[in-house]
C-alpha atoms as a PDB file:
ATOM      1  CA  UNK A   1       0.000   0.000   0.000  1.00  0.00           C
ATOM      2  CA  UNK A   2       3.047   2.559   0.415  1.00  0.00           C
ATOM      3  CA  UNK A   3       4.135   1.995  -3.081  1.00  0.00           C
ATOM      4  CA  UNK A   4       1.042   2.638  -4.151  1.00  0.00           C
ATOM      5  CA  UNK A   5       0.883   5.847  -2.389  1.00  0.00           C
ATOM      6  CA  UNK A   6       4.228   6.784  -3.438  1.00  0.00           C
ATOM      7  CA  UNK A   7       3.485   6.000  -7.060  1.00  0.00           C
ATOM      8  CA  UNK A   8       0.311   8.579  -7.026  1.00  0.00           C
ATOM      9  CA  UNK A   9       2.614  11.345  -5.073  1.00  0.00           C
ATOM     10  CA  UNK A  10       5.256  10.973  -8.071  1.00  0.00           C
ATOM     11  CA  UNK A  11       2.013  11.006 -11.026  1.00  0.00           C
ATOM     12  CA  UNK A  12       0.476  14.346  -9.564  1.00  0.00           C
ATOM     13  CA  UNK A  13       3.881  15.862  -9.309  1.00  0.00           C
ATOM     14  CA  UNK A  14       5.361  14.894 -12.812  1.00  0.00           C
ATOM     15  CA  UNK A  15       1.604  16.205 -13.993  1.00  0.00           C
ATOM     16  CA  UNK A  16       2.471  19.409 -12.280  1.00  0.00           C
ATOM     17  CA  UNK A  17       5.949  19.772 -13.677  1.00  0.00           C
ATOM     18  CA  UNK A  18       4.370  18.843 -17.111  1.00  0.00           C
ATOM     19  CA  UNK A  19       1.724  20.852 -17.031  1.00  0.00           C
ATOM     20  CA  UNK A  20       4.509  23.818 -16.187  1.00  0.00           C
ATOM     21  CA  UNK A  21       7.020  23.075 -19.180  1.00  0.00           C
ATOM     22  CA  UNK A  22       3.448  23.217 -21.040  1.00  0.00           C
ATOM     23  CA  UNK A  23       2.924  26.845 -19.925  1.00  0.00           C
ATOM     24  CA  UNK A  24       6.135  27.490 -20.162  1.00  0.00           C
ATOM     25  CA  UNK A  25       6.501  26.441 -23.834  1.00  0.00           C
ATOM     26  CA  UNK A  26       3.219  28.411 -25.009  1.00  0.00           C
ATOM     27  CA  UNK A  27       4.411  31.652 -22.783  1.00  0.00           C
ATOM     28  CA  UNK A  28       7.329  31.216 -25.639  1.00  0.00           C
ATOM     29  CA  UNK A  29       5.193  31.674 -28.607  1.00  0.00           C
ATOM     30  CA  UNK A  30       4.623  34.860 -30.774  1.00  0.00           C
ATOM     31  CA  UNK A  31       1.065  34.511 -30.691  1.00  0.00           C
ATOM     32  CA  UNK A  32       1.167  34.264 -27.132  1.00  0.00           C
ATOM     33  CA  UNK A  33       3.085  37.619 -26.610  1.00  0.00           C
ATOM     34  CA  UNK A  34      -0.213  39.588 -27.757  1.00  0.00           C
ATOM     35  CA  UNK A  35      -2.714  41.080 -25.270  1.00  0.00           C
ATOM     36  CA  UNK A  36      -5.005  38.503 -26.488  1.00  0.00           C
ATOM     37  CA  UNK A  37      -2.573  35.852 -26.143  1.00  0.00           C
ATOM     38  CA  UNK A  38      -1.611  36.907 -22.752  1.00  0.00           C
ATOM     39  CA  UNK A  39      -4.824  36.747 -21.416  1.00  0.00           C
ATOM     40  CA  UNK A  40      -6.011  33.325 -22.984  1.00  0.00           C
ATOM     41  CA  UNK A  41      -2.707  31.917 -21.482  1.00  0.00           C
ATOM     42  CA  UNK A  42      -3.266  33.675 -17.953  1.00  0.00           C
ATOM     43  CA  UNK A  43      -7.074  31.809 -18.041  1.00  0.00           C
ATOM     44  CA  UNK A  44      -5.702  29.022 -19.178  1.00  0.00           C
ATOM     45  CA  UNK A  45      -3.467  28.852 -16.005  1.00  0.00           C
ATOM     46  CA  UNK A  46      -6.086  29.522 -13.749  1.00  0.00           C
ATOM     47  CA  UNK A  47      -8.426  26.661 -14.411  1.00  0.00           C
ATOM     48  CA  UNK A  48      -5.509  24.476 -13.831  1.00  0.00           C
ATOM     49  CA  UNK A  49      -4.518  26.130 -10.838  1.00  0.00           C
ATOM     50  CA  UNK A  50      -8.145  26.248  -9.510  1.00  0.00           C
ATOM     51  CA  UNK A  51      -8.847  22.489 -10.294  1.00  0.00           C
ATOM     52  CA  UNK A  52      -5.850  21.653  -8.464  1.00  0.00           C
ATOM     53  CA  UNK A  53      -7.048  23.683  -5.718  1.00  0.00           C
ATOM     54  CA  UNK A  54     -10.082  22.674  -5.537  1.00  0.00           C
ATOM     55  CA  UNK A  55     -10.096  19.129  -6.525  1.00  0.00           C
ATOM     56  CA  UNK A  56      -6.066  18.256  -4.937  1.00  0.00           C
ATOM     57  CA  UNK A  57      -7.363  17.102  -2.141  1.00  0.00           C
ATOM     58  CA  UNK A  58     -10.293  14.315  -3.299  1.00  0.00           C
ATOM     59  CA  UNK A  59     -10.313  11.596  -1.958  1.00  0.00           C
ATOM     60  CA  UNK A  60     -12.033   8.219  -2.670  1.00  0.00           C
ATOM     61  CA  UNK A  61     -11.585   5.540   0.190  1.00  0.00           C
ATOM     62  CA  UNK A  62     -13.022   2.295  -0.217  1.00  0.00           C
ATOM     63  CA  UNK A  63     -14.570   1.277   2.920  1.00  0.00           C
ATOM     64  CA  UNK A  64     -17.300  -1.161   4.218  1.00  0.00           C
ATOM     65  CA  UNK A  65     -20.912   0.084   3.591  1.00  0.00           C
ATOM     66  CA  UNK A  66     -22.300  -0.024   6.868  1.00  0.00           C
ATOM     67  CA  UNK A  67     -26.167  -0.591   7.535  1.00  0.00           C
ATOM     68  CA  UNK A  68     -28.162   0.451  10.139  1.00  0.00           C
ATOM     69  CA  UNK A  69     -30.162  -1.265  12.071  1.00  0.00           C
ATOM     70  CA  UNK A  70     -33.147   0.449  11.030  1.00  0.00           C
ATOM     71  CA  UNK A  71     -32.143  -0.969   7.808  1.00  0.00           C
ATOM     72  CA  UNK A  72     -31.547  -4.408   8.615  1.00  0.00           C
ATOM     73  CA  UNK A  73     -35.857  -5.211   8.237  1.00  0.00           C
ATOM     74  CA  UNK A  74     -35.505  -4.258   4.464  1.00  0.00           C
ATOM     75  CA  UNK A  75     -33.206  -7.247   3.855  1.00  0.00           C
END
């Protein structure tokens, strides 16, 4: 299980550094040095900035569905 958990550390941080270099790379291009260009790229950062904010943190644990005992007649 700590493999695992290192191995999704490493993804999310070599999709960070990727997504980056991306930024990088299209901050580097003609088109981008306009005022239109500028902005598209500065919105374009900030939904990837915002989904990692918002969405970094999501988890999904599997766990054991419990039942109630109110339930436990419906079975």
């Amino acid at each position: 299980m700590f493999g695992l958990t290192r191995l999704l550390v490493f993804w999310r941080a070599a999709l960070a550094v990727l997504l980056l270099v991306g930024l990088l790379w299209l901050a580097t291009d003609v088109q981008s040095q306009s005022p239109g260009g500028v902005l598209g790229l500065f919105a374009l950062s900030l939904f990837i900035s915002l989904g990692f904010i918002l969405f970094g943190q999501q988890r999904f644990e599997p766990g054991a569905v419990k039942t109630s005992p109110e339930d436990q007649h419906l079975a």
